[in-house]
N, C-alpha and C. Protein backbone atom coordinates (compact mmCIF):
# COMPACT_ATOMS: atom_id res chain seq x y z
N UNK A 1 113.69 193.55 144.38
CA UNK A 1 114.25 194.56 145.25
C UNK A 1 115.27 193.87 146.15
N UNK A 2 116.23 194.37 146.03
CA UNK A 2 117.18 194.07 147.27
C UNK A 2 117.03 193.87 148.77
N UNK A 3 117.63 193.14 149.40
CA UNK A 3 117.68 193.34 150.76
C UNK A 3 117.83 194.87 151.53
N UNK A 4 118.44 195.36 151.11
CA UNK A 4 119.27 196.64 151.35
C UNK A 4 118.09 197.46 151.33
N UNK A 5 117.42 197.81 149.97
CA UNK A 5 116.59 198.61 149.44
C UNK A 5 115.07 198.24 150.32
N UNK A 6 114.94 196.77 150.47
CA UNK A 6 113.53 196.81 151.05
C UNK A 6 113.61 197.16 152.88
N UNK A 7 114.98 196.99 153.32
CA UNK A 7 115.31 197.48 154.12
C UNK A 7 115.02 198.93 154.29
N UNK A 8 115.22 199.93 153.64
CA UNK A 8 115.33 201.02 154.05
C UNK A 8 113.50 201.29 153.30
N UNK A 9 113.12 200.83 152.69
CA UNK A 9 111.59 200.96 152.34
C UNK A 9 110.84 200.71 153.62
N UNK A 10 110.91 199.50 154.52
CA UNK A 10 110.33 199.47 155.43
C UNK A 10 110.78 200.59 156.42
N UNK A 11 111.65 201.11 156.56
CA UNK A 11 112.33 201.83 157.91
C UNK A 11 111.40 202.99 157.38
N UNK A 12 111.56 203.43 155.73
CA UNK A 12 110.99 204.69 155.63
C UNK A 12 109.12 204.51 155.54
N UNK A 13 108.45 203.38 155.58
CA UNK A 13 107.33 203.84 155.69
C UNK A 13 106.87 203.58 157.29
N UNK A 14 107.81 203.52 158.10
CA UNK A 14 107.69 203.62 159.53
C UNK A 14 107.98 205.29 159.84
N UNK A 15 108.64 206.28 158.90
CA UNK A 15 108.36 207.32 158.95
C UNK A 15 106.96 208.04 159.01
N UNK A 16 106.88 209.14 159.65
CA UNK A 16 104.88 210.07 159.52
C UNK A 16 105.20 210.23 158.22
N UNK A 17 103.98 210.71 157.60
CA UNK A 17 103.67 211.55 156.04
C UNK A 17 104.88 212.70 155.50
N UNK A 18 105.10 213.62 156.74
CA UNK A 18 106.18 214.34 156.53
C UNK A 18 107.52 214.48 155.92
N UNK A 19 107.80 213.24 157.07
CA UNK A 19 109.26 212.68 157.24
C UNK A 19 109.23 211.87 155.42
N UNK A 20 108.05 211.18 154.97
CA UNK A 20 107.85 210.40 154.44
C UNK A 20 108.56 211.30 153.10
N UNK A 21 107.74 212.28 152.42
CA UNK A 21 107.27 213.62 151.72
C UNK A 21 108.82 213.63 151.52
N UNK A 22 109.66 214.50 152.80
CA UNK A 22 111.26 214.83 152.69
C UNK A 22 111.70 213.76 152.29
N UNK A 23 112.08 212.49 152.80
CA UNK A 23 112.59 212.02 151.83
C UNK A 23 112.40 211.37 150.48
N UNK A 24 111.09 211.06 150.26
CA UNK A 24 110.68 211.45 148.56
C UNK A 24 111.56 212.35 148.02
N UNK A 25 111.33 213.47 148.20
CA UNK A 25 111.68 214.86 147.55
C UNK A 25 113.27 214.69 147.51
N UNK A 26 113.39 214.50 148.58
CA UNK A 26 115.37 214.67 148.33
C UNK A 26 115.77 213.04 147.54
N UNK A 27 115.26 211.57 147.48
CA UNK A 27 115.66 211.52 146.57
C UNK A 27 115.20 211.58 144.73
N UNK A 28 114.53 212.18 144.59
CA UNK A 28 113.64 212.60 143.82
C UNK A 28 114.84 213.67 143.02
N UNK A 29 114.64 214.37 144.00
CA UNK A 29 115.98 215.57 143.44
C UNK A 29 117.20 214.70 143.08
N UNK A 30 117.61 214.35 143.80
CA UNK A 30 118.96 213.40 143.57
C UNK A 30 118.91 212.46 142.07
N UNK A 31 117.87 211.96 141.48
CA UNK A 31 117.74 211.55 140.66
C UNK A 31 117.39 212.01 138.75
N UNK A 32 116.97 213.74 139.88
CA UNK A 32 116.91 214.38 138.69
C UNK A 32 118.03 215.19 138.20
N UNK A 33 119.21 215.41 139.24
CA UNK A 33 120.65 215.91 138.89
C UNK A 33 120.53 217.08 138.94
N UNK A 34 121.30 218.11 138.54
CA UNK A 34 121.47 219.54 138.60
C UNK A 34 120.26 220.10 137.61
N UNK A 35 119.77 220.96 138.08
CA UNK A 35 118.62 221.64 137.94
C UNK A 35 119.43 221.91 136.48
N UNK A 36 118.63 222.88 135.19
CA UNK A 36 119.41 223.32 134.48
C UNK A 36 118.79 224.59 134.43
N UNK A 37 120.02 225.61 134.85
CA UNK A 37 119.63 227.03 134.64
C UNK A 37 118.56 227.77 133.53
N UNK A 38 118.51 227.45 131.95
CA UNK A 38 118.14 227.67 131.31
C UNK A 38 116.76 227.47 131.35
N UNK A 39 116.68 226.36 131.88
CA UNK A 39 115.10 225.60 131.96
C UNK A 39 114.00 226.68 133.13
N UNK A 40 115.33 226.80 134.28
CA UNK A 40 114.63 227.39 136.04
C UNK A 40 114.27 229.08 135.66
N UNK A 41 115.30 229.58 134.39
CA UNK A 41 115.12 230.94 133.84
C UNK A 41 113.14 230.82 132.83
N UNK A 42 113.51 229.76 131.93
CA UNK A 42 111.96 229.91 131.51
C UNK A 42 111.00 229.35 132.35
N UNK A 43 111.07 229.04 133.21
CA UNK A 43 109.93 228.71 133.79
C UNK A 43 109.65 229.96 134.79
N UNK A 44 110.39 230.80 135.15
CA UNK A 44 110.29 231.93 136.13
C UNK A 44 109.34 233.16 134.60
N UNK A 45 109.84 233.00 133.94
CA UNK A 45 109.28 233.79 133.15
C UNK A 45 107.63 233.14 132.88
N UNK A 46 107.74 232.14 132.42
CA UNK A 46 106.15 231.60 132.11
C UNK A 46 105.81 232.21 133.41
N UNK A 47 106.19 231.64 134.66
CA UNK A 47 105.55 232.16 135.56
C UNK A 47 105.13 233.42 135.85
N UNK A 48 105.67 234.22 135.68
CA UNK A 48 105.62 235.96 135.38
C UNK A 48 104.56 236.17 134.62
N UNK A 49 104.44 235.77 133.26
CA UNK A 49 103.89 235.75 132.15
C UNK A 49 102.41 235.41 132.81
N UNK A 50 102.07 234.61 133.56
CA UNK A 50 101.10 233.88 133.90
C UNK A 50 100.64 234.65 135.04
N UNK A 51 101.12 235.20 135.93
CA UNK A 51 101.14 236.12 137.18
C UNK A 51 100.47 236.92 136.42
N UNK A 52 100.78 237.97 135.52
CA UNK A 52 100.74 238.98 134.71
C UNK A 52 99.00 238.92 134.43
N UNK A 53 99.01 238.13 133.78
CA UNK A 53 97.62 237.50 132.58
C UNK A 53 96.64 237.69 133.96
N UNK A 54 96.84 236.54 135.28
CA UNK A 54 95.85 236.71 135.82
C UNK A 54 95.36 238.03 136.46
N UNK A 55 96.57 238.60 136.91
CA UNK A 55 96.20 240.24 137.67
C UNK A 55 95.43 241.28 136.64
N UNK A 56 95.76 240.54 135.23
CA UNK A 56 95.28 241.43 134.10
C UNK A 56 94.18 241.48 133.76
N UNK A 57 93.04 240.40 134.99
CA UNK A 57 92.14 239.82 134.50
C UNK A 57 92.05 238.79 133.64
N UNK A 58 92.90 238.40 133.18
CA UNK A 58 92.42 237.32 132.03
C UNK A 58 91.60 236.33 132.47
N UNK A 59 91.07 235.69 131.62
CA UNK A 59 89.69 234.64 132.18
C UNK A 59 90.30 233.57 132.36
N UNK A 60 90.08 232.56 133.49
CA UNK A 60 90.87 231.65 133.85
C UNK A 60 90.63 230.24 132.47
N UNK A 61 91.52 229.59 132.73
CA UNK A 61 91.41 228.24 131.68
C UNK A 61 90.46 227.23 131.92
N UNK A 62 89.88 227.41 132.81
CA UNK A 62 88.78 226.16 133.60
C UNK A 62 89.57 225.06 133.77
N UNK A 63 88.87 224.44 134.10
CA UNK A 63 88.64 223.00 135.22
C UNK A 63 88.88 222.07 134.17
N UNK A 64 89.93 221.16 134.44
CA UNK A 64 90.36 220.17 133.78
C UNK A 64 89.51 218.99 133.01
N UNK A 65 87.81 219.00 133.19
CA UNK A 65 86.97 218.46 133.25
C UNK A 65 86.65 219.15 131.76
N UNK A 66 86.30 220.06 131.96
CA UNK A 66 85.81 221.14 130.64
C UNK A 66 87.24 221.35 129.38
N UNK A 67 88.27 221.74 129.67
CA UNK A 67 89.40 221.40 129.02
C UNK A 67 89.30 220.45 128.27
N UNK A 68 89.42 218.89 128.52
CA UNK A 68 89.33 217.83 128.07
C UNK A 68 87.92 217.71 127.26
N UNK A 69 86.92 217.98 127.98
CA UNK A 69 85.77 218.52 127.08
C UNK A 69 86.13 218.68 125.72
N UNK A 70 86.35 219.65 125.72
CA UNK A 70 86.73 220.75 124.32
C UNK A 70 88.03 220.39 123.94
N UNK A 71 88.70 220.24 123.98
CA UNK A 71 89.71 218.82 123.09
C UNK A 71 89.41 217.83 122.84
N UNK A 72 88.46 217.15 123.53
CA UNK A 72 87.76 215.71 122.34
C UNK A 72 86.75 216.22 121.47
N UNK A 73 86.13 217.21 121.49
CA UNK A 73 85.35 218.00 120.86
C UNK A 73 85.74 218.34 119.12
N UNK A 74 87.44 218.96 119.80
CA UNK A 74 87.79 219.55 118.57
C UNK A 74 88.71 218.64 117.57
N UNK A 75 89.58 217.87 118.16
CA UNK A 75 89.49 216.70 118.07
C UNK A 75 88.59 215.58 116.86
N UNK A 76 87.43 215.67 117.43
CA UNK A 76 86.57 215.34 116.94
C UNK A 76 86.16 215.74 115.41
N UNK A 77 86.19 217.08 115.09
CA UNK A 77 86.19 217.80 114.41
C UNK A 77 86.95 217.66 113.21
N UNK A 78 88.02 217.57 113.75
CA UNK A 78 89.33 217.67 112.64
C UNK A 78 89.13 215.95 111.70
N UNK A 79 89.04 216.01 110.39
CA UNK A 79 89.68 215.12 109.60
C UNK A 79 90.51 213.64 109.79
C-alpha cells in the first residue's frame, strides 16, 4: 500500500461507523461505474415479482440453514 493510500486508511478509520459506511459506499460505487439501466429495470421487476408472491401468500424460502440442507441433500442424490 502506498503512502498516500495508508494515509487516508488511517484518517478514515479515525472516522465513527457512519462516516466509515459513507465512504465505503461512495467508493464502492465509484468502482462499480454507471449503474446499467437494463440490469436496475430487472431487478425492479424481480423485485415486484417477489413483492407480489409474498402478499400472495406464498410460503417463504426458509432460512439459509435449511436451504443448504436440501441442496446437499439433492445433490447428494444426483449421479
Amino acid at each position: 500500500m502506498t503512502r498516500g493510500a495508508q494515509r487516508v486508511l488511517d484518517e478514515a478509520l479515525r472516522l465513527s461507523p457512519e462516516e466509515q459506511a459513507l465512504v465505503l459506499r461512495e467508493l464502492l460505487a465509484r468502482l462499480d461505474g454507471e449503474p446499467d439501466p437494463e440490469a436496475e429495470a430487472e431487478w425492479a421487476r424481480e423485485i415486484e415479482r417477489r413483492v407480489a408472491e409474498a402478499r400472495a401468500g406464498a410460503p417463504a424460502a426458509g432460512d439459509w440453514e435449511t436451504i443448504c440442507d436440501e441442496l446437499e441433500a439433492e445433490l447428494q442424490r444426483k449421479p
